[in-house]
PDB file of N, CA and C in Angstrom:
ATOM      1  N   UNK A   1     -21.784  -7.704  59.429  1.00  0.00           N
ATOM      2  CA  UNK A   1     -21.669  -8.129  58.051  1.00  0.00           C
ATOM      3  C   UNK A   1     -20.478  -7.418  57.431  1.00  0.00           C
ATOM      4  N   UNK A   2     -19.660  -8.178  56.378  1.00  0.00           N
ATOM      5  CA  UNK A   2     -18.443  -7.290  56.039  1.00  0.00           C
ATOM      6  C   UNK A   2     -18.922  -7.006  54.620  1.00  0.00           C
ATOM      7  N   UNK A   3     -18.056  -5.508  55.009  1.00  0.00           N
ATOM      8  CA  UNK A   3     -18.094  -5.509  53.090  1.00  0.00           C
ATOM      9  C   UNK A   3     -17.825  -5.752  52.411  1.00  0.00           C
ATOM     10  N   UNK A   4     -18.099  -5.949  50.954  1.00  0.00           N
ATOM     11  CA  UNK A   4     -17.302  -7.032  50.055  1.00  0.00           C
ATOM     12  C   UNK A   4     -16.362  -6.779  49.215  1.00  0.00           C
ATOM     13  N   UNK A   5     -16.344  -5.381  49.395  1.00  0.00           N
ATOM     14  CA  UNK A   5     -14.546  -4.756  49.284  1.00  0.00           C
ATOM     15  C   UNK A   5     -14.397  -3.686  49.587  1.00  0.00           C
ATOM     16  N   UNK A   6     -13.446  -4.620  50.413  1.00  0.00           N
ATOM     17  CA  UNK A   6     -12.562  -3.915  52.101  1.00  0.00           C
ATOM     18  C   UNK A   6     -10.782  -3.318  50.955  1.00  0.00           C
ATOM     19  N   UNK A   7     -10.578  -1.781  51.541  1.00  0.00           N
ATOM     20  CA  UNK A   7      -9.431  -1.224  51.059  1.00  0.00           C
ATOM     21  C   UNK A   7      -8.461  -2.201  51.437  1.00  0.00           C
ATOM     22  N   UNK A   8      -8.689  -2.972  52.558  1.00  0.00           N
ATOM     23  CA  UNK A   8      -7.252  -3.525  52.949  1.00  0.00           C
ATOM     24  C   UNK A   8      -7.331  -4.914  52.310  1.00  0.00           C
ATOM     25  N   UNK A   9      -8.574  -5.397  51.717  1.00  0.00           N
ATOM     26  CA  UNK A   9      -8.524  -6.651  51.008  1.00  0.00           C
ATOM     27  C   UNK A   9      -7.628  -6.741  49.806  1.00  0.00           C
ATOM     28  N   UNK A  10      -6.782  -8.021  50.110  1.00  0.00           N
ATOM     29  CA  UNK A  10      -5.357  -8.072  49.074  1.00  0.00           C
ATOM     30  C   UNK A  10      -5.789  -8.496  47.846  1.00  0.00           C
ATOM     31  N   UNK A  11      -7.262  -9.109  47.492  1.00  0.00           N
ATOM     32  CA  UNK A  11      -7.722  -8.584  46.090  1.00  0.00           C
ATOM     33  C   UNK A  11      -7.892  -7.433  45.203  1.00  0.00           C
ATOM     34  N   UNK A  12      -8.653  -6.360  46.287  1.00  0.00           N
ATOM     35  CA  UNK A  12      -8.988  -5.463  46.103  1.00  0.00           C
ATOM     36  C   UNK A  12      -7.838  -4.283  45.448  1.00  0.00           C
ATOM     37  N   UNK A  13      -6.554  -4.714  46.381  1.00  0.00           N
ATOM     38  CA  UNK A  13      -5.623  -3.523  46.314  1.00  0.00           C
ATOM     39  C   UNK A  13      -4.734  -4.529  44.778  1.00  0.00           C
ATOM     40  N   UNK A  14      -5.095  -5.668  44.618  1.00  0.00           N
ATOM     41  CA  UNK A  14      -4.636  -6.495  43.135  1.00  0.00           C
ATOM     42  C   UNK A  14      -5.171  -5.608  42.264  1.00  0.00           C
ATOM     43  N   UNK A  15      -6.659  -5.667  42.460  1.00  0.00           N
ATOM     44  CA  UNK A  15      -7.501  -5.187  41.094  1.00  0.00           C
ATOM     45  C   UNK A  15      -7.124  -3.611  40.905  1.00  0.00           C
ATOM     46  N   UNK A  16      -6.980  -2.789  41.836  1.00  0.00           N
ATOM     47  CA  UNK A  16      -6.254  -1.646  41.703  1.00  0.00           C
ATOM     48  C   UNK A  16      -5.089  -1.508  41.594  1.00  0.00           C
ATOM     49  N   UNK A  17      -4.354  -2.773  41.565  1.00  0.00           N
ATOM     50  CA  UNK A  17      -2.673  -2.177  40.692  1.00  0.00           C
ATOM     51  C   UNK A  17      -2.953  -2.523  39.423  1.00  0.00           C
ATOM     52  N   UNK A  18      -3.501  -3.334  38.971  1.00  0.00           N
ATOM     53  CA  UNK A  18      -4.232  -3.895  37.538  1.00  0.00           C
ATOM     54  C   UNK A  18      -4.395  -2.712  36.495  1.00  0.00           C
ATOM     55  N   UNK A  19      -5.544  -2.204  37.556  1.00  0.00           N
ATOM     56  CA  UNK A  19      -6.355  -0.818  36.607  1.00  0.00           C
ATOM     57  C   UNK A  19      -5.495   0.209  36.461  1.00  0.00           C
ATOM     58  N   UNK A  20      -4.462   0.545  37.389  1.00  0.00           N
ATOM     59  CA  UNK A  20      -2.992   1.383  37.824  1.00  0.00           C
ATOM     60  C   UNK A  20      -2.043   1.033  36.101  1.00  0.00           C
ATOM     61  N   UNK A  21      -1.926   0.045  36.429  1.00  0.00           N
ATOM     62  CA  UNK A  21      -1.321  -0.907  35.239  1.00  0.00           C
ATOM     63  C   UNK A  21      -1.722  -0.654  34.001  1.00  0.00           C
ATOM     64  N   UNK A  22      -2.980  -0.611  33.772  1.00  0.00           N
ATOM     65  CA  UNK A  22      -3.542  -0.884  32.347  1.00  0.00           C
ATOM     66  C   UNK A  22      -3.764   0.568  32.234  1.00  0.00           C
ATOM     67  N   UNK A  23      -4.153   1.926  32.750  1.00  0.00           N
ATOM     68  CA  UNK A  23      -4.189   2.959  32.375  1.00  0.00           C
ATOM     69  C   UNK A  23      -2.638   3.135  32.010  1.00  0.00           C
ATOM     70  N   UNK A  24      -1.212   3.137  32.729  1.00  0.00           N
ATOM     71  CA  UNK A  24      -0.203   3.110  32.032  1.00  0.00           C
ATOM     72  C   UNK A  24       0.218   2.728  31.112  1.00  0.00           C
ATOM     73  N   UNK A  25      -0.403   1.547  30.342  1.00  0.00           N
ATOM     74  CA  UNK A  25      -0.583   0.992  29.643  1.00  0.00           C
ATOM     75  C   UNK A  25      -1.159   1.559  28.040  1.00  0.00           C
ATOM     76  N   UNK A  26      -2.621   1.874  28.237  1.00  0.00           N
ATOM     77  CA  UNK A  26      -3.104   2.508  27.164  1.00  0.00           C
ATOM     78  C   UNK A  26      -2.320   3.649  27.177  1.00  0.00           C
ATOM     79  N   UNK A  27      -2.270   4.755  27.906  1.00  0.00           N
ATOM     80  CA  UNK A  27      -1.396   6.111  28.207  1.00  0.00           C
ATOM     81  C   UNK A  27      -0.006   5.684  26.817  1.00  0.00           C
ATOM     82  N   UNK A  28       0.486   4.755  27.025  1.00  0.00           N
ATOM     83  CA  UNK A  28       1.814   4.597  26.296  1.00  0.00           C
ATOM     84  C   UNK A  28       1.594   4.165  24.965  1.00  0.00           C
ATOM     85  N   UNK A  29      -0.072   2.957  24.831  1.00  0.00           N
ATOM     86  CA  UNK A  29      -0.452   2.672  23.685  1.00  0.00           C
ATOM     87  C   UNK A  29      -0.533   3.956  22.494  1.00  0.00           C
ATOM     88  N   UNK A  30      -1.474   5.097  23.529  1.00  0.00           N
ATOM     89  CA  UNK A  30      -2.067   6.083  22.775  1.00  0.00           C
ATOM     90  C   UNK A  30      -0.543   6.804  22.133  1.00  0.00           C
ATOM     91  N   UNK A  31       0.187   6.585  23.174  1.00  0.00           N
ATOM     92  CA  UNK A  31       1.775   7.386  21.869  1.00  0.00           C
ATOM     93  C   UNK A  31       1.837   6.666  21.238  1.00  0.00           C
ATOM     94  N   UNK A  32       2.593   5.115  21.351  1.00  0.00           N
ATOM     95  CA  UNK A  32       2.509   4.398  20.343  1.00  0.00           C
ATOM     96  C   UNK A  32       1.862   4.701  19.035  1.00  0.00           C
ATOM     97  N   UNK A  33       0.059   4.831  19.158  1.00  0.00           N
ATOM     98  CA  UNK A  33      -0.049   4.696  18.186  1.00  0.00           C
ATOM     99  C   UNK A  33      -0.234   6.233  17.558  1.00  0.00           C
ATOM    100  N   UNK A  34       0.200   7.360  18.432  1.00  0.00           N
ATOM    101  CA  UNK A  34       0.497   8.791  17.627  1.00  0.00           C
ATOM    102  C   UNK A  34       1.876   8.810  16.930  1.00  0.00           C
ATOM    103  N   UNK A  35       2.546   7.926  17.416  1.00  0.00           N
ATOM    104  CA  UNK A  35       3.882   7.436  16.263  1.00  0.00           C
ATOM    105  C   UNK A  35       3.392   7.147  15.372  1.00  0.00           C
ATOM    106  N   UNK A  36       2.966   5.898  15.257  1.00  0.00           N
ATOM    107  CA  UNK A  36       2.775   5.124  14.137  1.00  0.00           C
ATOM    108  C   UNK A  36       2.054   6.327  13.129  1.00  0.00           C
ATOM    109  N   UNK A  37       0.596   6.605  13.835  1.00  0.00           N
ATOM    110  CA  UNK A  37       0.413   7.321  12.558  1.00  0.00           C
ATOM    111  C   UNK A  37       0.894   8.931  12.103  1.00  0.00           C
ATOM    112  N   UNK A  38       1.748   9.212  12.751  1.00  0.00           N
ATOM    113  CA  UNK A  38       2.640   9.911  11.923  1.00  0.00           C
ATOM    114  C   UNK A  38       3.627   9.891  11.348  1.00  0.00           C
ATOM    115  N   UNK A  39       4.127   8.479  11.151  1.00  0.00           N
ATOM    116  CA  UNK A  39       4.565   7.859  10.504  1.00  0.00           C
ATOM    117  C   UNK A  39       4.280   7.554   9.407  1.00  0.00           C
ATOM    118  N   UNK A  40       3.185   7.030   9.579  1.00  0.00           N
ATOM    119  CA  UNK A  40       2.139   6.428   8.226  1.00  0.00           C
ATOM    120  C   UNK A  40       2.414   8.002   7.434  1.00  0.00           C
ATOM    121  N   UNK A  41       1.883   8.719   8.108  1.00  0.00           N
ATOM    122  CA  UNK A  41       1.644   9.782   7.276  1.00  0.00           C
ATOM    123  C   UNK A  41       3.042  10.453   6.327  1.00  0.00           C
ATOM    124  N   UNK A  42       3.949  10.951   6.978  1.00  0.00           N
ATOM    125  CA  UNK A  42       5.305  10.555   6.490  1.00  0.00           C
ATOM    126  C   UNK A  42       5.448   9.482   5.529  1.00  0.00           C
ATOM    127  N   UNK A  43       5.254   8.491   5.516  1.00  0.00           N
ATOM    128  CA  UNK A  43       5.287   7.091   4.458  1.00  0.00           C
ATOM    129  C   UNK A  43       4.639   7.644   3.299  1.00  0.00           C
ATOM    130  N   UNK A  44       3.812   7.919   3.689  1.00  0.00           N
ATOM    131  CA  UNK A  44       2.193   8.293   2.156  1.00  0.00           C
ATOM    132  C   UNK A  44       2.896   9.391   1.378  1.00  0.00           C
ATOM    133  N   UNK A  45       3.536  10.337   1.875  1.00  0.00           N
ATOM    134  CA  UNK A  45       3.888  11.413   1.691  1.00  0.00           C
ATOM    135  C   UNK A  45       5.313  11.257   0.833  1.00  0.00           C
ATOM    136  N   UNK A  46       6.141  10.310   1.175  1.00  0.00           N
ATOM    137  CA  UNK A  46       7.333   9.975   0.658  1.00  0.00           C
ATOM    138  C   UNK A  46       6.714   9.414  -0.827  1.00  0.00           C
ATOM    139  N   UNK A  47       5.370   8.264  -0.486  1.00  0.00           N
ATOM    140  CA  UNK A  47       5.335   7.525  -1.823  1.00  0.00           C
ATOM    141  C   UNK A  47       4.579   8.268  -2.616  1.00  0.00           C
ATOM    142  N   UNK A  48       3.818   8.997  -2.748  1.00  0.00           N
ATOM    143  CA  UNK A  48       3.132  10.399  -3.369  1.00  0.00           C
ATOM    144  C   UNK A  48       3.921  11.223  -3.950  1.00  0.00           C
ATOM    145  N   UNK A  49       5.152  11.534  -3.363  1.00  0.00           N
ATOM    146  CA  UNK A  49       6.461  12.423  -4.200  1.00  0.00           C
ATOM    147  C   UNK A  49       7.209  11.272  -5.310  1.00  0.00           C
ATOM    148  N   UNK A  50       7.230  10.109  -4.402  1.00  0.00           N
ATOM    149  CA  UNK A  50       8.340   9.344  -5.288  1.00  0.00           C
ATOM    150  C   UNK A  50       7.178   8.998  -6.769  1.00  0.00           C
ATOM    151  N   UNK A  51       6.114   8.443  -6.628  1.00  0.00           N
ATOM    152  CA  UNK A  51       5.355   8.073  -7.332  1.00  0.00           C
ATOM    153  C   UNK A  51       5.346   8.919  -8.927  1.00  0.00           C
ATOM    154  N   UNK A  52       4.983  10.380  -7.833  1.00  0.00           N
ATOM    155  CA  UNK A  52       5.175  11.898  -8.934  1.00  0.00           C
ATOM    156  C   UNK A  52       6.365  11.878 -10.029  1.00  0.00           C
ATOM    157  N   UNK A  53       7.603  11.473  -9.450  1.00  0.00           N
ATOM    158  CA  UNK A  53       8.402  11.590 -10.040  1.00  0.00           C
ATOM    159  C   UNK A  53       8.870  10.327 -10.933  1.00  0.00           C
ATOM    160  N   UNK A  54       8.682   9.107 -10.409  1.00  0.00           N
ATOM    161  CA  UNK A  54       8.281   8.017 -11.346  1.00  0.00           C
ATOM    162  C   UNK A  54       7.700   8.216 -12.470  1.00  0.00           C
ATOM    163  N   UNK A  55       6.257   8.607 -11.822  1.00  0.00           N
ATOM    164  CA  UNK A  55       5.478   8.968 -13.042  1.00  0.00           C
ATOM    165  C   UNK A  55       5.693  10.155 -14.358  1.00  0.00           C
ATOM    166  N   UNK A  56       6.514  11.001 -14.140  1.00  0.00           N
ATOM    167  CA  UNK A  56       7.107  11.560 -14.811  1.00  0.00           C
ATOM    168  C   UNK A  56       7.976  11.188 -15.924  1.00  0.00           C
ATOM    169  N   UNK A  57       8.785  10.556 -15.180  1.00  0.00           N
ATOM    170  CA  UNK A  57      10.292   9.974 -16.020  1.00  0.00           C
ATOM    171  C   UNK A  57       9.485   8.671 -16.603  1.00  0.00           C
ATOM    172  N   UNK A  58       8.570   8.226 -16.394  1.00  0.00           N
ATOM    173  CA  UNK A  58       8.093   7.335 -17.436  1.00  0.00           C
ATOM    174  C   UNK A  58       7.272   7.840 -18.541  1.00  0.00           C
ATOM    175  N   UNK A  59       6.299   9.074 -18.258  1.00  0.00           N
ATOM    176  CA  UNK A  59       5.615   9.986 -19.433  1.00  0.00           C
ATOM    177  C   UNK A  59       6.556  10.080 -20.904  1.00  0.00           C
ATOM    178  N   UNK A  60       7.907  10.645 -19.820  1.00  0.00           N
ATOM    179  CA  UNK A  60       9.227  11.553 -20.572  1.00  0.00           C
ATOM    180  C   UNK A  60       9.561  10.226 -21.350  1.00  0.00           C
ATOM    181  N   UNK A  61       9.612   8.945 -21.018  1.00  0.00           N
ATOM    182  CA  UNK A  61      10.641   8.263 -21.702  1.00  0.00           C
ATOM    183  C   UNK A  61       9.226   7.598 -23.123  1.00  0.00           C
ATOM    184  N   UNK A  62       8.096   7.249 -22.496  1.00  0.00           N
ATOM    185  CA  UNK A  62       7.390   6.737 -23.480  1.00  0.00           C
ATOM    186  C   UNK A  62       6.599   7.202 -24.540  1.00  0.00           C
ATOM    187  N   UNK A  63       6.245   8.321 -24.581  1.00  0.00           N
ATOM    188  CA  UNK A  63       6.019   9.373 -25.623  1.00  0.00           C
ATOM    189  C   UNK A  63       6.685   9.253 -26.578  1.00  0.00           C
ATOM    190  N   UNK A  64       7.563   9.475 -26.831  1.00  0.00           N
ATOM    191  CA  UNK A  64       8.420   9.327 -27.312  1.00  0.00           C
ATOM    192  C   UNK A  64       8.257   8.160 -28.560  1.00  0.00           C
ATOM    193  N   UNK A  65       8.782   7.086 -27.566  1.00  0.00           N
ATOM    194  CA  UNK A  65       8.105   5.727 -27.794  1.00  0.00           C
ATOM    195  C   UNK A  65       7.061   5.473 -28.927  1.00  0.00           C
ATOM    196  N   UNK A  66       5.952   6.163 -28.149  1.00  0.00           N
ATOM    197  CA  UNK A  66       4.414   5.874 -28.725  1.00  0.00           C
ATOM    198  C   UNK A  66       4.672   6.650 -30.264  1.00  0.00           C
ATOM    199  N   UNK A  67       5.009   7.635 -29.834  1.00  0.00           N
ATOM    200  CA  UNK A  67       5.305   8.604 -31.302  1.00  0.00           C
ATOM    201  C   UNK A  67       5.870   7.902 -32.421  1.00  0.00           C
ATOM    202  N   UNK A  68       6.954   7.253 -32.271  1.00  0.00           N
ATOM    203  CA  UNK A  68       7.649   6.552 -33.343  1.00  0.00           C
ATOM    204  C   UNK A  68       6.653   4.919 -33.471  1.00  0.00           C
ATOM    205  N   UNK A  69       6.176   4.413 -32.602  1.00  0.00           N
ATOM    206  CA  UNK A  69       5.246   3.597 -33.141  1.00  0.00           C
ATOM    207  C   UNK A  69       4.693   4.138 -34.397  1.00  0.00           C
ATOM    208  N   UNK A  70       3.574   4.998 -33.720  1.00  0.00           N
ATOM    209  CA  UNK A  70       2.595   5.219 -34.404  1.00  0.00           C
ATOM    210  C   UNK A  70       3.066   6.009 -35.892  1.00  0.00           C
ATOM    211  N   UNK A  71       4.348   6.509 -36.401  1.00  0.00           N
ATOM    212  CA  UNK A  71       5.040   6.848 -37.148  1.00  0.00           C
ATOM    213  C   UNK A  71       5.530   5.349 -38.294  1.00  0.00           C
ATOM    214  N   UNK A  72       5.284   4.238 -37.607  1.00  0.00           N
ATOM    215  CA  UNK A  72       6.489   3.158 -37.880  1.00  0.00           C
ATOM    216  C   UNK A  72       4.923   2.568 -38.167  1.00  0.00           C
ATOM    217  N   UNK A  73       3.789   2.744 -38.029  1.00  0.00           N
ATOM    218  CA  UNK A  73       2.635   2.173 -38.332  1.00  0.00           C
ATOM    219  C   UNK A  73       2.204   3.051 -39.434  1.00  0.00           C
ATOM    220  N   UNK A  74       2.714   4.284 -39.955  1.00  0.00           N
ATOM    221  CA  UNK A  74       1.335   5.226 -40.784  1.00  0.00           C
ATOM    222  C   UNK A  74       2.430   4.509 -42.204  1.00  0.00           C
ATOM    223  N   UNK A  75       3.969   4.552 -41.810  1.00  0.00           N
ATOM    224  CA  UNK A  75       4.535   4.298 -43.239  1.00  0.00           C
ATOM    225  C   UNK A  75       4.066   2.429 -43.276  1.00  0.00           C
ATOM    226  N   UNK A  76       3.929   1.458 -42.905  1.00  0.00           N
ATOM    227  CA  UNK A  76       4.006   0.042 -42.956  1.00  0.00           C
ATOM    228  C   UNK A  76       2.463  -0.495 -42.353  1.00  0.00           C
ATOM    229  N   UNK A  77       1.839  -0.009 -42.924  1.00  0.00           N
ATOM    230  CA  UNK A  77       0.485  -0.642 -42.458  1.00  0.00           C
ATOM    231  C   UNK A  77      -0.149  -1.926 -42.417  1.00  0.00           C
ATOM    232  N   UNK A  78       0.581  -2.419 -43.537  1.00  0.00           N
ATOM    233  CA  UNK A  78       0.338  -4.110 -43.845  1.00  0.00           C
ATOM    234  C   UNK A  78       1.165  -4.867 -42.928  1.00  0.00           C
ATOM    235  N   UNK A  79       2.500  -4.382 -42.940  1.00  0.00           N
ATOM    236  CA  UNK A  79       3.261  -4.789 -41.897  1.00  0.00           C
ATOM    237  C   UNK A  79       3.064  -4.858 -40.409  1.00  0.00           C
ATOM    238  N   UNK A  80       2.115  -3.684 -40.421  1.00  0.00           N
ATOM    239  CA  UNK A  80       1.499  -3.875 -38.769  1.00  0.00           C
ATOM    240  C   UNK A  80       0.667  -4.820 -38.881  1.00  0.00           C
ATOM    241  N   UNK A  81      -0.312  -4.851 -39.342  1.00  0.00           N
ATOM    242  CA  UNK A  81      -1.170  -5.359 -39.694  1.00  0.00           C
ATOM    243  C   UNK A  81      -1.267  -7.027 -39.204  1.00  0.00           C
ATOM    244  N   UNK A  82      -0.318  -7.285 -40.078  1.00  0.00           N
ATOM    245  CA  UNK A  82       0.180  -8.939 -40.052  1.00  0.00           C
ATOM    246  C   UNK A  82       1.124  -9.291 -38.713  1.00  0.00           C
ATOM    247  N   UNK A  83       1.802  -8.487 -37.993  1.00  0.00           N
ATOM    248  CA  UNK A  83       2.686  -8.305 -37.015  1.00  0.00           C
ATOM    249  C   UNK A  83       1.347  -8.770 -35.910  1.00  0.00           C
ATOM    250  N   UNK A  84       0.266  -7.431 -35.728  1.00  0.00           N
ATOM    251  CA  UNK A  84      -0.678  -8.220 -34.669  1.00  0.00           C
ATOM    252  C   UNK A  84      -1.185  -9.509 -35.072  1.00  0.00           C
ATOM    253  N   UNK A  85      -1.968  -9.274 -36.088  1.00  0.00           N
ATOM    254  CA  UNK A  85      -2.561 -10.955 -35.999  1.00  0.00           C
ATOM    255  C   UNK A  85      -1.705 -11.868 -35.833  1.00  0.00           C
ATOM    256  N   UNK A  86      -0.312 -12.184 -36.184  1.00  0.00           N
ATOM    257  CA  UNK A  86       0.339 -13.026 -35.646  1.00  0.00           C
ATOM    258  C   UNK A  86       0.647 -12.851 -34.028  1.00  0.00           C
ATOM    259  N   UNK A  87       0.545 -11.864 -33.359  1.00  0.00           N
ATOM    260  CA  UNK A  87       0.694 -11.952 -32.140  1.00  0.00           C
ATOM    261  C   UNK A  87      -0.624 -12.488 -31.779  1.00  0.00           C
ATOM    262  N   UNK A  88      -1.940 -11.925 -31.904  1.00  0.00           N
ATOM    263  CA  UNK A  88      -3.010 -12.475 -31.690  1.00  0.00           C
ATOM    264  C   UNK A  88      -3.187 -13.878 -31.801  1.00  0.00           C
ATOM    265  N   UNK A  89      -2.761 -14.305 -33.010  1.00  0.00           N
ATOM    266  CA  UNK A  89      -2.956 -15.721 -32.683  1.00  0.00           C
ATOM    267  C   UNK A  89      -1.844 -16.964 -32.235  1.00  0.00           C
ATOM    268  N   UNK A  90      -0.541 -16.231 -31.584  1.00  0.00           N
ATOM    269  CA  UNK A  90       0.377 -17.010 -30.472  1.00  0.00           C
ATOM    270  C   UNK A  90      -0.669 -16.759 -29.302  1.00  0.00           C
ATOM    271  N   UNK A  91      -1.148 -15.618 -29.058  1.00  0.00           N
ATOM    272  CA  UNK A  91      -1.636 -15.588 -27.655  1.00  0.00           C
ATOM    273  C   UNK A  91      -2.613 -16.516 -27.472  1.00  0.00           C
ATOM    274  N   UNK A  92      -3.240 -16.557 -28.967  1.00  0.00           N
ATOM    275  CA  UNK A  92      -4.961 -17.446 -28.555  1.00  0.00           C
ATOM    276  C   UNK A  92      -4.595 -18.565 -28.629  1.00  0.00           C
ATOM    277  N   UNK A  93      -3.511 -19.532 -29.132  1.00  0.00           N
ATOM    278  CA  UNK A  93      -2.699 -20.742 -29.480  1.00  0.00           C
ATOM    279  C   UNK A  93      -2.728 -20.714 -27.886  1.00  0.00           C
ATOM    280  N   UNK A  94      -1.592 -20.068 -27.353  1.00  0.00           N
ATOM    281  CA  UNK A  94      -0.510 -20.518 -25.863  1.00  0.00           C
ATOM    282  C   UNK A  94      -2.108 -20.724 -24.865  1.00  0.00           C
ATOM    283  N   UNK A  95      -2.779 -19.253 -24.974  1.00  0.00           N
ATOM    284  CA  UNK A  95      -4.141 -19.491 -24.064  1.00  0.00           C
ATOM    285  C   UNK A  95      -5.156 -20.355 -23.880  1.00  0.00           C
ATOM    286  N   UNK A  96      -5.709 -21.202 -25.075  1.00  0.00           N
ATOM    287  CA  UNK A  96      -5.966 -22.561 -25.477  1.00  0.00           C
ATOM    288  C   UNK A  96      -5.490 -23.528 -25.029  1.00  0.00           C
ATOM    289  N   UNK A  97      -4.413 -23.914 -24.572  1.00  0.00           N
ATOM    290  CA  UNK A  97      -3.305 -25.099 -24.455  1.00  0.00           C
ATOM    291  C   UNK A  97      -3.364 -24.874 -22.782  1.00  0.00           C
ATOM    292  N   UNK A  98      -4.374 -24.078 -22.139  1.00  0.00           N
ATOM    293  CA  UNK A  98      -3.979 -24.037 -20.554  1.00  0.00           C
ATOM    294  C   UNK A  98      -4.372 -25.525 -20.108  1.00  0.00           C
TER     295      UNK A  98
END
């Protein structure tokens, strides 16, 4: 009776270049993907600083801003006043008309 896998069977020595194959395979995946995610990580790290500093220079510029609003609202109150409700009711006009 033969066995049903023989070393010298030319399947046999297939399925073992295969498995040969595919461990080289993952082996190169697993760098692959120790690139990538130190990469990623690098990435996060870039947009976390840049973000910081975005977020900054927009604090710096709108303060500012808000300040003189709310300055430009304590002297003209009626004037604000009438300024929103007319915005309020373009928005509820245009939003209506969808």
């Amino acid at each position: 009776m033969a066995e049903p896998y023989s070393r010298n069977d030319p399947a046999t020595a297939s399925s073992s270049a295969a498995v040969h194959r595919t461990v080289r395979v993952t082996e190169t995946g697993d760098e692959h993907t120790t690139d990538y995610q130190a990469e990623i990580e690098r990435l996060r790290s870039d947009m976390a600083r840049l973000a910081e500093s975005v977020g900054g220079s927009v604090r710096s510029t709108v303060r500012p801003m808000a300040r003189e609003l709310e300055a430009t609202v304590a002297r003209n109150p009626t004037t604000s006043i009438a300024i929103a409700a007319g915005v309020g009711l373009l928005l509820g006009l245009m939003m209506s008309r969808r």
